[in-house]
N, C-alpha and C. Protein backbone atom coordinates (compact mmCIF):
# COMPACT_ATOMS: atom_id res chain seq x y z
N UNK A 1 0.82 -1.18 0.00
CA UNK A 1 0.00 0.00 0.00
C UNK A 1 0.87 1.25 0.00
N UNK A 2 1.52 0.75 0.64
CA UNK A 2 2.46 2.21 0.96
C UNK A 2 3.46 2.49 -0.94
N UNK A 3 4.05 1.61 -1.68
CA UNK A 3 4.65 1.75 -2.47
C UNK A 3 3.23 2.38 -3.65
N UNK A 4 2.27 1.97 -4.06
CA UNK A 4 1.00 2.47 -3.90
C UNK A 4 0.79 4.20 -4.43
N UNK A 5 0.60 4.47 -2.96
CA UNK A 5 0.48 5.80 -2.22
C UNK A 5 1.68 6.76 -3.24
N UNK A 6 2.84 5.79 -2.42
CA UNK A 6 4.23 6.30 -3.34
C UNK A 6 4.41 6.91 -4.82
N UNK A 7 3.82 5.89 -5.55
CA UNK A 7 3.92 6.08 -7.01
C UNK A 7 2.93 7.16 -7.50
N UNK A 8 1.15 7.42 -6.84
CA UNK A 8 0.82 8.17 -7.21
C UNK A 8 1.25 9.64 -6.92
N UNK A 9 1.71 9.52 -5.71
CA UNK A 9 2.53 10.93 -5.48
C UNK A 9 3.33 11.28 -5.83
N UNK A 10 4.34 10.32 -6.66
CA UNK A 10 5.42 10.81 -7.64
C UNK A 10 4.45 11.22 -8.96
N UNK A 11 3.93 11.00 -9.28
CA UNK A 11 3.07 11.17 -10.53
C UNK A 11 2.15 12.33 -10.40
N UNK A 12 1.80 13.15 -9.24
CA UNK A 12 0.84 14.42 -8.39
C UNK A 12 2.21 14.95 -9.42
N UNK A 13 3.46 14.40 -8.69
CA UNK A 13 4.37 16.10 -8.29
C UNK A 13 4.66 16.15 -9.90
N UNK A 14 4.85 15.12 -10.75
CA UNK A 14 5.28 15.35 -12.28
C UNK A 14 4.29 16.09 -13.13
N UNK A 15 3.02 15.70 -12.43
CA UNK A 15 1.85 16.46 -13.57
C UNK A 15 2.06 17.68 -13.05
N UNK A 16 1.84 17.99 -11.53
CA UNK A 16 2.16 19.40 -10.84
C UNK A 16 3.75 20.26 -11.65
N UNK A 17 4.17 19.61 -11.71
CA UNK A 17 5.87 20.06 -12.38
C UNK A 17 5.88 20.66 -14.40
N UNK A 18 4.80 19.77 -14.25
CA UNK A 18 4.71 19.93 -16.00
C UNK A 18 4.15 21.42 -16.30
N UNK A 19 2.55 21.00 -14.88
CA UNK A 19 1.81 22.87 -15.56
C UNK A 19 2.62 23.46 -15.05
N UNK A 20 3.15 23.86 -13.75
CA UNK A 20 3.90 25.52 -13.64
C UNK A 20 4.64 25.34 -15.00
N UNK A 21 5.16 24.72 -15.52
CA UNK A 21 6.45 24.54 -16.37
C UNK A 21 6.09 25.27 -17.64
N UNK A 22 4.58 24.64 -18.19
CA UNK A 22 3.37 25.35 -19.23
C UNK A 22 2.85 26.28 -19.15
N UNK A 23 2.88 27.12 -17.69
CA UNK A 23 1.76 28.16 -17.37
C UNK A 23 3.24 29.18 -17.32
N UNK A 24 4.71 29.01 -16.86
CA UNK A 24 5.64 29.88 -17.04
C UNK A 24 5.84 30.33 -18.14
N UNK A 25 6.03 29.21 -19.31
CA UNK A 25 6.24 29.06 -20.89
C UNK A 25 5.47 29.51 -21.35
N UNK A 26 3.92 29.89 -21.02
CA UNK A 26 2.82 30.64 -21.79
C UNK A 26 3.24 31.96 -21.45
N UNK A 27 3.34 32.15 -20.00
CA UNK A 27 3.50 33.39 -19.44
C UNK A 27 4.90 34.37 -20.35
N UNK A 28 5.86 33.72 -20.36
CA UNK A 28 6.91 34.19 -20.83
C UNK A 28 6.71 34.52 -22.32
N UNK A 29 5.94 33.71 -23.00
CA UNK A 29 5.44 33.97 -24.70
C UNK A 29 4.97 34.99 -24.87
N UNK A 30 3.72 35.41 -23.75
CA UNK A 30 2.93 36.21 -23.32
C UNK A 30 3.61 37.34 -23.62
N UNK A 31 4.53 37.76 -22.81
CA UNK A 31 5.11 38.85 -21.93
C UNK A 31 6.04 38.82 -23.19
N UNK A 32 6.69 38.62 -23.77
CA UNK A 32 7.76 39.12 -24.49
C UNK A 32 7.26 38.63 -25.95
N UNK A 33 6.40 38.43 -26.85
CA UNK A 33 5.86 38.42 -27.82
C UNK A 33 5.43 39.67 -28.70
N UNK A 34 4.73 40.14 -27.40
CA UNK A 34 3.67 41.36 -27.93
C UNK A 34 5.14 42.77 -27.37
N UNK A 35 5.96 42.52 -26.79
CA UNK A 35 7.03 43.80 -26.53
C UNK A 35 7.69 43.95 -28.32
N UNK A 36 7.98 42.35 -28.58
CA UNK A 36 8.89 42.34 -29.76
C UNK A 36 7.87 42.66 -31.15
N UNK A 37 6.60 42.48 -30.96
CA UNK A 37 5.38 43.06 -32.19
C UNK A 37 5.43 44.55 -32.00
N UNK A 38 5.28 45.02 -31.17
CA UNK A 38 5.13 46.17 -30.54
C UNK A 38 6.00 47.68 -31.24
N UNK A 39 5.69 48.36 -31.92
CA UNK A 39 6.76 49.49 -32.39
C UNK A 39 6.32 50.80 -30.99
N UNK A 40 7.17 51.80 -31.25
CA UNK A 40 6.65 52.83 -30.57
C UNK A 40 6.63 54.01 -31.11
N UNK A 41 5.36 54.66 -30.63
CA UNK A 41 4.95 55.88 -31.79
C UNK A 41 4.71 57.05 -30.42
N UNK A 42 5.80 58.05 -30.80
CA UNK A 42 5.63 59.07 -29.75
C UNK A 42 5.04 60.62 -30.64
N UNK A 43 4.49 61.12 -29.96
CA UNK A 43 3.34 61.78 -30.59
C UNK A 43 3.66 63.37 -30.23
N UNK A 44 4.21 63.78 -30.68
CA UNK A 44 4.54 65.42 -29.88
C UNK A 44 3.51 66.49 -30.30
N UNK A 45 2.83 67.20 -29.15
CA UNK A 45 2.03 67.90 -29.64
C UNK A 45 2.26 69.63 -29.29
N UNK A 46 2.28 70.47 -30.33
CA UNK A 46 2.49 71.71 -29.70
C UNK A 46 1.57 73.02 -30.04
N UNK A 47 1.78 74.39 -29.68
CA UNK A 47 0.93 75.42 -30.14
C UNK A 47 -0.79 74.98 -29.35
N UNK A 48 -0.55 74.51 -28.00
CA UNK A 48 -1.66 74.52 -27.40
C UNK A 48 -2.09 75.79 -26.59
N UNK A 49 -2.96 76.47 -26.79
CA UNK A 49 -3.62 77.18 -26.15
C UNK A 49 -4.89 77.74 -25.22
N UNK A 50 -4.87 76.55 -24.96
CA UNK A 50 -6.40 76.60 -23.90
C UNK A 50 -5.97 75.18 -23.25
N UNK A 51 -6.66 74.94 -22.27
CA UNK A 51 -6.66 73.72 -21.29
C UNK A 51 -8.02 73.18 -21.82
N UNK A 52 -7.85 71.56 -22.04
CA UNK A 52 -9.24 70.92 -22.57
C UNK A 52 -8.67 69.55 -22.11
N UNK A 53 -9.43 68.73 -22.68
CA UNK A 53 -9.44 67.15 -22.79
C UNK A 53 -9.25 66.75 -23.98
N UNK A 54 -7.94 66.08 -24.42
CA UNK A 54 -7.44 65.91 -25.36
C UNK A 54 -8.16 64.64 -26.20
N UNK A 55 -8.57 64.49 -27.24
CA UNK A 55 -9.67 63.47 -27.75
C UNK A 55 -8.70 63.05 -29.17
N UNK A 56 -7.87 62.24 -28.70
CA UNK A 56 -7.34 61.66 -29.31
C UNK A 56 -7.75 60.65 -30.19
N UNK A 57 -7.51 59.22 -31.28
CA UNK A 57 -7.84 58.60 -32.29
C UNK A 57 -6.82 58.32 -33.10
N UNK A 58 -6.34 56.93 -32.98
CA UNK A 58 -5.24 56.49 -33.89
C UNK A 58 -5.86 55.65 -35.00
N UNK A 59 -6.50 55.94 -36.06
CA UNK A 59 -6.84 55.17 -37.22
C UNK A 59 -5.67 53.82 -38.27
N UNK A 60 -6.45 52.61 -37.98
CA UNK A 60 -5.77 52.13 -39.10
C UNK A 60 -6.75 51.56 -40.35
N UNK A 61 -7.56 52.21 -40.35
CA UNK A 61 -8.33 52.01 -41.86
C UNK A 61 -8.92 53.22 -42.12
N UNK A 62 -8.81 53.22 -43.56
CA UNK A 62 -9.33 54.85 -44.37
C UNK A 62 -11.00 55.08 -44.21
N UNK A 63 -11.58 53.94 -44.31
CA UNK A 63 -13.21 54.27 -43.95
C UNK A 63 -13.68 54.96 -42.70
N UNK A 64 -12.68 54.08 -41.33
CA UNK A 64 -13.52 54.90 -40.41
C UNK A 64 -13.09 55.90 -39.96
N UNK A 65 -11.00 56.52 -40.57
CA UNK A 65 -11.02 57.62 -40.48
C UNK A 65 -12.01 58.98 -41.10
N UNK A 66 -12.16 58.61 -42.18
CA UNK A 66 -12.95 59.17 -42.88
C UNK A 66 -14.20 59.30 -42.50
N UNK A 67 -14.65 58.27 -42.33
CA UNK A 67 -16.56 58.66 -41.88
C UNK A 67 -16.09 58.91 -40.09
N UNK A 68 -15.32 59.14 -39.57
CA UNK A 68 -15.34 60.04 -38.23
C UNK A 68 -15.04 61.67 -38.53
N UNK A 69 -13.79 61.65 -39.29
CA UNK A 69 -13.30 63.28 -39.57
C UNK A 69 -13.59 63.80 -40.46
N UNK A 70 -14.27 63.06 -41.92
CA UNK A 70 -14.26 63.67 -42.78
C UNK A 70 -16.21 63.93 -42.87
N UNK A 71 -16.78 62.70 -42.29
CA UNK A 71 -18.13 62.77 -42.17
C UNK A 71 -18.36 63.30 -40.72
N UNK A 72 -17.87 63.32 -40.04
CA UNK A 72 -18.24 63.82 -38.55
C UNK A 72 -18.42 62.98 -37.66
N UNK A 73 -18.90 61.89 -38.11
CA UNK A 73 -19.30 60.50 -37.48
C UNK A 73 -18.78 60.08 -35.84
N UNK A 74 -19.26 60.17 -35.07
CA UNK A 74 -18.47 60.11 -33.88
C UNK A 74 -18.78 58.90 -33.30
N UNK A 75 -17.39 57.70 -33.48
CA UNK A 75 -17.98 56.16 -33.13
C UNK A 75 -16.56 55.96 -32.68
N UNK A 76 -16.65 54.94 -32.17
CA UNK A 76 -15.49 54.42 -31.23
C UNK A 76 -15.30 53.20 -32.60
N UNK A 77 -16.23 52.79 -33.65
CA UNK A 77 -15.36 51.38 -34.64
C UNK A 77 -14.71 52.03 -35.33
N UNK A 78 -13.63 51.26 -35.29
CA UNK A 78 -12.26 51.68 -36.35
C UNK A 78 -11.62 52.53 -35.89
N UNK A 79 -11.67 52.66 -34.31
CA UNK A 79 -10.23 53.59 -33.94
C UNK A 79 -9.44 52.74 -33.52
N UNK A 80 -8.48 52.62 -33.48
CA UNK A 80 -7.49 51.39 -33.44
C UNK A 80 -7.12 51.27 -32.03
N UNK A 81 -6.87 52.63 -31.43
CA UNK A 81 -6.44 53.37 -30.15
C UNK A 81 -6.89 54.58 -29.81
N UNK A 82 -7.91 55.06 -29.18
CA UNK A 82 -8.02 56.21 -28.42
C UNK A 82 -7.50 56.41 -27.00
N UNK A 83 -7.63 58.37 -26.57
CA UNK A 83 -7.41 58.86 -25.60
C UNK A 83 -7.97 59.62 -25.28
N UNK A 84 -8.20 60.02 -23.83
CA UNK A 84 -8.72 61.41 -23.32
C UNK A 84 -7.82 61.79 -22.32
N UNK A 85 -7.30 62.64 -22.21
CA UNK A 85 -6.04 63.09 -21.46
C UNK A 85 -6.45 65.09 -21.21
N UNK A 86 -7.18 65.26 -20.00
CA UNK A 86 -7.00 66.24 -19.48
C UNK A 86 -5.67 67.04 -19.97
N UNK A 87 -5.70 68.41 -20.71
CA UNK A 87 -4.13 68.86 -20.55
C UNK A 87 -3.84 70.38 -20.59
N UNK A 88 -2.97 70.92 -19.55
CA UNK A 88 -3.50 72.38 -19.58
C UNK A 88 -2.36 72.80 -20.61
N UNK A 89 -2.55 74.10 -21.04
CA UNK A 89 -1.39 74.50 -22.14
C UNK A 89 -0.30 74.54 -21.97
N UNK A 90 0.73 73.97 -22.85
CA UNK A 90 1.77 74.00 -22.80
C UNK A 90 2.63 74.44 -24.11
N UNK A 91 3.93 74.47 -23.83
CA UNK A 91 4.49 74.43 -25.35
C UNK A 91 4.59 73.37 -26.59
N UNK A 92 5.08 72.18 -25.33
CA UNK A 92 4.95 71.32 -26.07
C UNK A 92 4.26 69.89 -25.00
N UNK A 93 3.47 69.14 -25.67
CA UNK A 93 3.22 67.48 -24.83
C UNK A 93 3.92 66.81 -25.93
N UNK A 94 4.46 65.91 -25.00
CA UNK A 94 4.63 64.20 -25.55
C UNK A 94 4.21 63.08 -25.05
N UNK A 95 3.21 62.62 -25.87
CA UNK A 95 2.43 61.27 -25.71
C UNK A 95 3.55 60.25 -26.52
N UNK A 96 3.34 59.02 -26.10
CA UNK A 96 3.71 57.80 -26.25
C UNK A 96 2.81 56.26 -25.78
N UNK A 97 3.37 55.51 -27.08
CA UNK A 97 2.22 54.39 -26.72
C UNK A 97 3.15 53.34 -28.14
N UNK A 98 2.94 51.83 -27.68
CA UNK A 98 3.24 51.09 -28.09
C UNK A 98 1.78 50.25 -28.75
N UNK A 99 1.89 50.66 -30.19
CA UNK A 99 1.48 50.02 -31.09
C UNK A 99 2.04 48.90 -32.28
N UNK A 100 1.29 48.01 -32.93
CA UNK A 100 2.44 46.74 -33.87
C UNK A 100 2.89 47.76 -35.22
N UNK A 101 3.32 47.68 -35.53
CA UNK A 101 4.51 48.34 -37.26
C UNK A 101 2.71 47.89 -37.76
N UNK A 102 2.68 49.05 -38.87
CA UNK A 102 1.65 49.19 -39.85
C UNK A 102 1.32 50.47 -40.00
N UNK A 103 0.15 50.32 -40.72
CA UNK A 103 -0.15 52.27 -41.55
C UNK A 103 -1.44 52.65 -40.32
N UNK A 104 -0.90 53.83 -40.33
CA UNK A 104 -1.89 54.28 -39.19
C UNK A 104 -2.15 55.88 -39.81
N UNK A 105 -3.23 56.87 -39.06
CA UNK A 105 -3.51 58.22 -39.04
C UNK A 105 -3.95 58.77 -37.52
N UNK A 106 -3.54 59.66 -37.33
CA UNK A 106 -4.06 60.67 -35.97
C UNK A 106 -4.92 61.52 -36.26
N UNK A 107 -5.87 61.30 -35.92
CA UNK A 107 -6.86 62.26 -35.39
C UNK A 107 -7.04 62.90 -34.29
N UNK A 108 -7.21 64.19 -34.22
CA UNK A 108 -7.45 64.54 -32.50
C UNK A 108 -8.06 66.23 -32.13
N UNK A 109 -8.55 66.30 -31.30
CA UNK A 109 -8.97 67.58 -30.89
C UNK A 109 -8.97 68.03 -29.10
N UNK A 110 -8.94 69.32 -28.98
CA UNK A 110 -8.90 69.55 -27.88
C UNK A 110 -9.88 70.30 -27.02
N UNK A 111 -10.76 69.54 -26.50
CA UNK A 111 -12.40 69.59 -26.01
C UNK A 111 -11.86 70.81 -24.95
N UNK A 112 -12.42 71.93 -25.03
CA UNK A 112 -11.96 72.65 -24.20
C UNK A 112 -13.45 72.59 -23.16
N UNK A 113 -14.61 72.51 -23.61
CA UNK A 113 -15.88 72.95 -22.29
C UNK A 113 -16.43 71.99 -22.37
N UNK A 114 -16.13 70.68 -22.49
CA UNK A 114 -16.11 69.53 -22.22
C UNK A 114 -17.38 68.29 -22.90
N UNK A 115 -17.63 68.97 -23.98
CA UNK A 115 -18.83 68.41 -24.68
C UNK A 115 -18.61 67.14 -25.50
N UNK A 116 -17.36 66.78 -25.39
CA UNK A 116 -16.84 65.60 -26.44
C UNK A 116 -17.00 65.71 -27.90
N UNK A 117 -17.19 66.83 -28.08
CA UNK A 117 -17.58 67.25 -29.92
C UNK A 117 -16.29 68.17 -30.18
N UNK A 118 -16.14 68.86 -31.49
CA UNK A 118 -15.16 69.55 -32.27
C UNK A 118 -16.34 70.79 -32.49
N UNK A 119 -16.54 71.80 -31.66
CA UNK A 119 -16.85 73.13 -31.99
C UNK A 119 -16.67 74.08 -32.68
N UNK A 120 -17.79 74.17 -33.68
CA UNK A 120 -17.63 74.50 -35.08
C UNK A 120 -18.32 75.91 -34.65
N UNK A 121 -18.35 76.81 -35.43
CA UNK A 121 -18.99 78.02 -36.09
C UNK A 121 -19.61 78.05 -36.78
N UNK A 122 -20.60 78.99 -36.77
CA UNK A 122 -22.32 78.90 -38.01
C UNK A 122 -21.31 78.54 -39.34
N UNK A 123 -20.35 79.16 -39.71
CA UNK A 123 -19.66 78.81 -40.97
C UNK A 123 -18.76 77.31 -41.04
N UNK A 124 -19.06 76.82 -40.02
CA UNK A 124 -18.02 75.32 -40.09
C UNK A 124 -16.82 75.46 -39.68
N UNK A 125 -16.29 76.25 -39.33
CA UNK A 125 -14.84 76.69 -38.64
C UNK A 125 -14.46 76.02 -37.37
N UNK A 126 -13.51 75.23 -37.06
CA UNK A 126 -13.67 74.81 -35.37
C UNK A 126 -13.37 75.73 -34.92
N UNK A 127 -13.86 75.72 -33.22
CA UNK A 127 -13.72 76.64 -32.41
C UNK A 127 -12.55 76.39 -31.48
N UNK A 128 -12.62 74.89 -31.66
CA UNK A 128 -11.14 74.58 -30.75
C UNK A 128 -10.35 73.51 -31.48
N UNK A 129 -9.17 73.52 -30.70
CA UNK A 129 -7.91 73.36 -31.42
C UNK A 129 -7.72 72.01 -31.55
N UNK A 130 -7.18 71.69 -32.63
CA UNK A 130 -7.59 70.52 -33.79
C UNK A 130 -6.07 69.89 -34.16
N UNK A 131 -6.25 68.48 -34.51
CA UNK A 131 -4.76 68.00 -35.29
C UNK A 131 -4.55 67.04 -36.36
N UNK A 132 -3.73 66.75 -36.98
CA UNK A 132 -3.54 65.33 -37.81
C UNK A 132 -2.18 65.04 -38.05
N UNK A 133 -1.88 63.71 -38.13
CA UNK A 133 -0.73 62.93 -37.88
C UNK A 133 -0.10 63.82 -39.65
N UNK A 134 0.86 64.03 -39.65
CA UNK A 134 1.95 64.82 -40.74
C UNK A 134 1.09 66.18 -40.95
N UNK A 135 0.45 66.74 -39.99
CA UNK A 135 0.05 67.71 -40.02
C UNK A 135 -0.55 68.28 -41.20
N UNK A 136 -1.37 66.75 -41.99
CA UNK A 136 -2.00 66.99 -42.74
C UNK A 136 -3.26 68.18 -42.73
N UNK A 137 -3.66 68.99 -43.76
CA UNK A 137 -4.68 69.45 -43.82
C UNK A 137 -5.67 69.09 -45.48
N UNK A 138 -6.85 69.60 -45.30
CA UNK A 138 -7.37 69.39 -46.51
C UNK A 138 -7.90 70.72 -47.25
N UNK A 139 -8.78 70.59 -48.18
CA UNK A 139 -8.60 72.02 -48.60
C UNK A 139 -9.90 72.41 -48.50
N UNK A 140 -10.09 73.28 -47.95
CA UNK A 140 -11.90 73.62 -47.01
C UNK A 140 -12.40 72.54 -46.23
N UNK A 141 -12.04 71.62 -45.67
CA UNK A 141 -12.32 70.29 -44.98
C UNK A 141 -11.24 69.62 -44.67
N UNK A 142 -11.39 68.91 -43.73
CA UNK A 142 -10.29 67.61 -43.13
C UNK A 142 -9.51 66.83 -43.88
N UNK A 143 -8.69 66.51 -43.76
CA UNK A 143 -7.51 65.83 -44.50
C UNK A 143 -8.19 64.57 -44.70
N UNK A 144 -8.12 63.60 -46.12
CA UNK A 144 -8.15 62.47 -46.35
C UNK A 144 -7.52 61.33 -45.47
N UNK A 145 -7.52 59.81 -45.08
CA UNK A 145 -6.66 59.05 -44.54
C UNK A 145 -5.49 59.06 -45.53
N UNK A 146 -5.34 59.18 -46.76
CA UNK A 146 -4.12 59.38 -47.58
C UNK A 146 -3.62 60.20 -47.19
N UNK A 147 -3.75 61.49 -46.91
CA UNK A 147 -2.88 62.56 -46.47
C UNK A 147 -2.27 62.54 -45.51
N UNK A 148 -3.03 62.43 -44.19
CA UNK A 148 -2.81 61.82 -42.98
C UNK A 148 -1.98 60.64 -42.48
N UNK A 149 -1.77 59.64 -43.16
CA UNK A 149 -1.55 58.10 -43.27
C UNK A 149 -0.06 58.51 -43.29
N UNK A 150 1.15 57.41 -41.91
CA UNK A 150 2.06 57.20 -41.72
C UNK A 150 2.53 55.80 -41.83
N UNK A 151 3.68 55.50 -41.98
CA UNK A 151 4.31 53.95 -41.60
C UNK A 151 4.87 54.11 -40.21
N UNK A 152 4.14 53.35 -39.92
CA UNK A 152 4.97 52.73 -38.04
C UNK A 152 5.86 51.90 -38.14
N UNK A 153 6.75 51.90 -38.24
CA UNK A 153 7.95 50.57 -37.74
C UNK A 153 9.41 50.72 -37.12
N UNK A 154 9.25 50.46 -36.05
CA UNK A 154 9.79 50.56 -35.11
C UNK A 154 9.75 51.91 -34.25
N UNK A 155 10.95 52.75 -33.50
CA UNK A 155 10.50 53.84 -33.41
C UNK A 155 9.97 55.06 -34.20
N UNK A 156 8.72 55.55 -34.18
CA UNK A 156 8.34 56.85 -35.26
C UNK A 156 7.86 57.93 -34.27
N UNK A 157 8.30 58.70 -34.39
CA UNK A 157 7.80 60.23 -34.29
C UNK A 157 6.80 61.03 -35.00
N UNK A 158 5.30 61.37 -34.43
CA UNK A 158 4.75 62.61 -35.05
C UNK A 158 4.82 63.65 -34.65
N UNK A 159 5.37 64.61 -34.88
CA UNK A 159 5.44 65.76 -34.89
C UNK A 159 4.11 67.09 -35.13
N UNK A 160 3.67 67.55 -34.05
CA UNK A 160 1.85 67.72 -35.06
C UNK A 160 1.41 68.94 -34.02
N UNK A 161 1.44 70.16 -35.18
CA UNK A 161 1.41 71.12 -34.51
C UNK A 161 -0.60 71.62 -34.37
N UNK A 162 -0.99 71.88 -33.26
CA UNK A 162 -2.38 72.03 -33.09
C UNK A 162 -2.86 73.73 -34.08
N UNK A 163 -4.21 73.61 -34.82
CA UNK A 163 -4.48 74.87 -35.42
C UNK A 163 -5.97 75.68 -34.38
C-alpha cells in the first residue's frame, strides 16, 4: 500500500511540475511576444492654447477615419487606439504608446468645455484646437486618410502642430 500511495505521489508532483512549467512558458510567450510586435509611436504635440481634454484617435483604416473626420461621425469602430487626457497649455506634450509596425492616421482635438464634440462656427470653422498625424490638412475640410496616413515601424515620431 504504501509503495502504492508512493507512485501516485510521484506522478501528483510530475503532472504538478509539468503545468507551472506550461503556465511559465505561456507566461513568458505572453510577456515578451507582444514587446517584440510592438513598435513605438511618440506623438509630440504643440501650439496649445487653452486647457481641454485631449480626444485623441489612432486610425488604421481609411473608412472609419474618414466617416469620423471627414463625415463627422463620432464612433469608437475603427479607432485602433483612443485617448482622453486632461491637458493644460503647454508648449509642447509628448504622448507615447506602443502600437504593432503598420499604416496608421491621428486624429485629435482639444475639447476645451467639455462636450466631447469639435466646436464648429455657423460657418463650419472649429472653435477649438484641432490635429492630424503629418500635419495633414485638406482644402476647405479635413484631410483624407491618404494625407494623414504614416508607416509605423519601429520607433516613429509625429510631430503635429495644433491649429
Amino acid at each position: 500500500m504504501a509503495t502504492r500511495r508512493s507512485a501516485t505521489h510521484t506522478n501528483l508532483k510530475v503532472i504538478l511540475m509539468k503545468t507551472y512549467f506550461l503556465h511559465g512558458l505561456l507566461f513568458f510567450i505572453l510577456t515578451f511576444s507582444n514587446s517584440s510586435l510592438a513598435a513605438e509611436l511618440i506623438i509630440n504635440l504643440s501650439n496649445q492654447e487653452k486647457a481641454g481634454t485631449l480626444m485623441l484617435a489612432i486610425y488604421n483604416n481609411a473608412e472609419a477615419f474618414e466617416g469620423s473626420v471627414v463625415k463627422e461621425k463620432r464612433s469608437e469602430i475603427g479607432v485602433f487606439k483612443g485617448l482622453e487626457l486632461y491637458l493644460e497649455p503647454q508648449d509642447s506634450t509628448q504622448l507615447s504608446t506602443e502600437i504593432p509596425d503598420g499604416e496608421y492616421a491621428i486624429a485629435f482635438f482639444i475639447d476645451a468645455n467639455g462636450n466631447k464634440k469639435l466646436d464648429k462656427n455657423f460657418l463650419g470653422i472649429p472653435k477649438e484646437q484641432y490635429g492630424f498625424s503629418n500635419n495633414a490638412m485638406g482644402t476647405l475640410s479635413a484631410p483624407t486618410f491618404k494625407q494623414a496616413k504614416f508607416n509605423l515601424a519601429g520607433k516613429t515620431i509625429q510631430n503635429i502642430k495644433l491649429k
